[in-house]
C-alpha atoms as a PDB file:
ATOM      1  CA  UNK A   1     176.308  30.750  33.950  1.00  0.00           C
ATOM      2  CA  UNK A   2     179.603  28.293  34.213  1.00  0.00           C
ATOM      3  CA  UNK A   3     180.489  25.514  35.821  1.00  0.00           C
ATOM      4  CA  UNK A   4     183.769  23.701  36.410  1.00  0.00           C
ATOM      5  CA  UNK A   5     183.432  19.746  35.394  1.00  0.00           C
ATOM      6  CA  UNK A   6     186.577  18.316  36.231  1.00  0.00           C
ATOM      7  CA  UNK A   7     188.918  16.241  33.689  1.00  0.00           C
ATOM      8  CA  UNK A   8     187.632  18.369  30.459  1.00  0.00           C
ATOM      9  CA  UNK A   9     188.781  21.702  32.213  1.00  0.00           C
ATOM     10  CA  UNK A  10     191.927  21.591  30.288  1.00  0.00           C
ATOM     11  CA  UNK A  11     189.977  22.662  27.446  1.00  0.00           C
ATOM     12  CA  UNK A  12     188.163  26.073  29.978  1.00  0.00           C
ATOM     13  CA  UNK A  13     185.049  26.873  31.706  1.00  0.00           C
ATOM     14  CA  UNK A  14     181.644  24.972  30.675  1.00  0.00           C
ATOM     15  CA  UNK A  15     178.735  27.540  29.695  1.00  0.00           C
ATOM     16  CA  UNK A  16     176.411  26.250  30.995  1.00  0.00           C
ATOM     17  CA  UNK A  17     173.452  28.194  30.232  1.00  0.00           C
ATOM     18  CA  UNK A  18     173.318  31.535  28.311  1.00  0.00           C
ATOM     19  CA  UNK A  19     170.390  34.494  29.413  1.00  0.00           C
ATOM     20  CA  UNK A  20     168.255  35.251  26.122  1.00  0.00           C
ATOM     21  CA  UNK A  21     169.157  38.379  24.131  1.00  0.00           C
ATOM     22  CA  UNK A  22     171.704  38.902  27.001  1.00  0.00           C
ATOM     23  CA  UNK A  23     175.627  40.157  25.715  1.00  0.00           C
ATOM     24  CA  UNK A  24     176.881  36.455  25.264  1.00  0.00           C
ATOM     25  CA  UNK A  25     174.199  35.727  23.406  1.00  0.00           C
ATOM     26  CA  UNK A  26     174.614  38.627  21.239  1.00  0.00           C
ATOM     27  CA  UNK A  27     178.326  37.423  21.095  1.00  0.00           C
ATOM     28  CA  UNK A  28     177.498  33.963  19.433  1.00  0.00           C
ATOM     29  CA  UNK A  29     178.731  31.647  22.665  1.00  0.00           C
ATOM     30  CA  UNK A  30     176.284  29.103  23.109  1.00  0.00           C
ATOM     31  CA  UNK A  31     175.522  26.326  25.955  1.00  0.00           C
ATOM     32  CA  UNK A  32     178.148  23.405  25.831  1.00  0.00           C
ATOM     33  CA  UNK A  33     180.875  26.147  24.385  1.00  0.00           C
ATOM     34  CA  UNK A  34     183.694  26.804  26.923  1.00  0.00           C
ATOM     35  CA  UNK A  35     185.655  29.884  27.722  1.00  0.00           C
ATOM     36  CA  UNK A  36     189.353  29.132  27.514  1.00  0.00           C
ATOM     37  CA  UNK A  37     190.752  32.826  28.193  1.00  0.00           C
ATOM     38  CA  UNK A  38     189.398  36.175  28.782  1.00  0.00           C
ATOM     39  CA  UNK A  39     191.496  39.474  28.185  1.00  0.00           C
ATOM     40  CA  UNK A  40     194.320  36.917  27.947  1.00  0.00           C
ATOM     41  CA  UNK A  41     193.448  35.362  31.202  1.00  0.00           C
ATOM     42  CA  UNK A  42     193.954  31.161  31.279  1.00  0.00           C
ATOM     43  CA  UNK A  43     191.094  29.920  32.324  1.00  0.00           C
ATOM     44  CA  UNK A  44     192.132  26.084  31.216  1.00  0.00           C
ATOM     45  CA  UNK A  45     193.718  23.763  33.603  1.00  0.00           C
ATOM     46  CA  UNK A  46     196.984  21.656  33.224  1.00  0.00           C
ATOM     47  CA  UNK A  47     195.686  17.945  32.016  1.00  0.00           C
ATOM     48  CA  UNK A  48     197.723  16.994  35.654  1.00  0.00           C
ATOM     49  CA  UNK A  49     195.458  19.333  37.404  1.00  0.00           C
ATOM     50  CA  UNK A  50     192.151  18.681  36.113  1.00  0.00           C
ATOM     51  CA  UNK A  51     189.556  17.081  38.460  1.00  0.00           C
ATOM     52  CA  UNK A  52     191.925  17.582  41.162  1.00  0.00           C
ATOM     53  CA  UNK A  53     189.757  18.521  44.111  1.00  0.00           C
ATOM     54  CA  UNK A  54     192.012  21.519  45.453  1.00  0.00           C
ATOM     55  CA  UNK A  55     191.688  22.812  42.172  1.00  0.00           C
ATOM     56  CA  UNK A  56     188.222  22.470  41.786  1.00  0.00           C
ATOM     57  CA  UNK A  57     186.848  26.666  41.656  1.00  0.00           C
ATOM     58  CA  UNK A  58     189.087  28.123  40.426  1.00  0.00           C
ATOM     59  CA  UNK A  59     188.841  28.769  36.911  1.00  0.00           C
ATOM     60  CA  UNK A  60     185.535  30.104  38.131  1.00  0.00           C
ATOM     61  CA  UNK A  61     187.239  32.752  40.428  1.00  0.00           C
ATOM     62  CA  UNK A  62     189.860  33.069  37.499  1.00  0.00           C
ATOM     63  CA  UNK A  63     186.642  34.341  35.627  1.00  0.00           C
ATOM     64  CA  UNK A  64     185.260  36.431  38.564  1.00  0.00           C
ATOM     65  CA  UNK A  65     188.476  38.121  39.048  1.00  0.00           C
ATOM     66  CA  UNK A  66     188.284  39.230  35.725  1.00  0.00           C
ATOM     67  CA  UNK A  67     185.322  40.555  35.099  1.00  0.00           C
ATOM     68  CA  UNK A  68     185.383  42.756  38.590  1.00  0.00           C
ATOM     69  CA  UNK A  69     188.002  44.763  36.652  1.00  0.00           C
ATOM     70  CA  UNK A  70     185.353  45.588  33.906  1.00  0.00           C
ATOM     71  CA  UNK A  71     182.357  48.284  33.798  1.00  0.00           C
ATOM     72  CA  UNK A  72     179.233  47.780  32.005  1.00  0.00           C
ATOM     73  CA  UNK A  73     179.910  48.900  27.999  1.00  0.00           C
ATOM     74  CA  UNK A  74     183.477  47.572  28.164  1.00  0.00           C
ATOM     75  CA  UNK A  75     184.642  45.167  25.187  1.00  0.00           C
ATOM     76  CA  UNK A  76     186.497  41.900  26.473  1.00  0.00           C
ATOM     77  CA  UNK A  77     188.228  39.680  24.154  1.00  0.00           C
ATOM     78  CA  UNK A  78     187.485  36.123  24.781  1.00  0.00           C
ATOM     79  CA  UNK A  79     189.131  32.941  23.730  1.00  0.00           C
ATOM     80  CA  UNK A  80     186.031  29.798  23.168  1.00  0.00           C
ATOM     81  CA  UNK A  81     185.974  26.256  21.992  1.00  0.00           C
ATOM     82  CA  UNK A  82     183.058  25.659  20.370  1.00  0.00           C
ATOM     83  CA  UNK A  83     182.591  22.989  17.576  1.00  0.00           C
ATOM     84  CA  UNK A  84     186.040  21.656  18.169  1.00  0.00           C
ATOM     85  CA  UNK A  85     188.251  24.320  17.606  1.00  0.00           C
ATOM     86  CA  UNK A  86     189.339  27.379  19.586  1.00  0.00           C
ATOM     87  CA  UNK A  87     187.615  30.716  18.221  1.00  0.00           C
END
């Protein structure tokens, strides 16, 4: 699961927790990590707009967008910070 937390959005979405032995897992993301793009989708906020209220969501439906395109089996490419540095 994500979560949007406000001003560190500018750096993407906060995993917040990851299913056991589920794909992500599998994929190395871990709790804390947070998804910056996906298929080349922004999912980071302008330092301006983070913690904005009217903005609050929607790196979340950014997110949901993109995966309705996708079928079960298909391969995304996603960007992540984890351990301070984009992977």
């Amino acid at each position: 699961s994500t979560t949007s937390s406000g001003d560190r959005d500018t750096l993407g979405l906060l995993i917040q927790s990851i299913t056991p032995g589920g794909p992500a897992e599998k994929a190395g993301l871990e709790e804390g990590n947070r998804i910056a793009a996906i298929n080349g989708v922004n999912l980071r906020l302008s330092r301006e707009d983070a913690g904005e209220r009217d903005m609050s969501g929607l790196t979340s439906r950014r997110l949901t967008r993109e995966m309705a395109k996708l079928k079960a089996g298909d391969e995304v490419t996603l960007r992540v910070w984890q351990n301070g540095a984009y992977r």
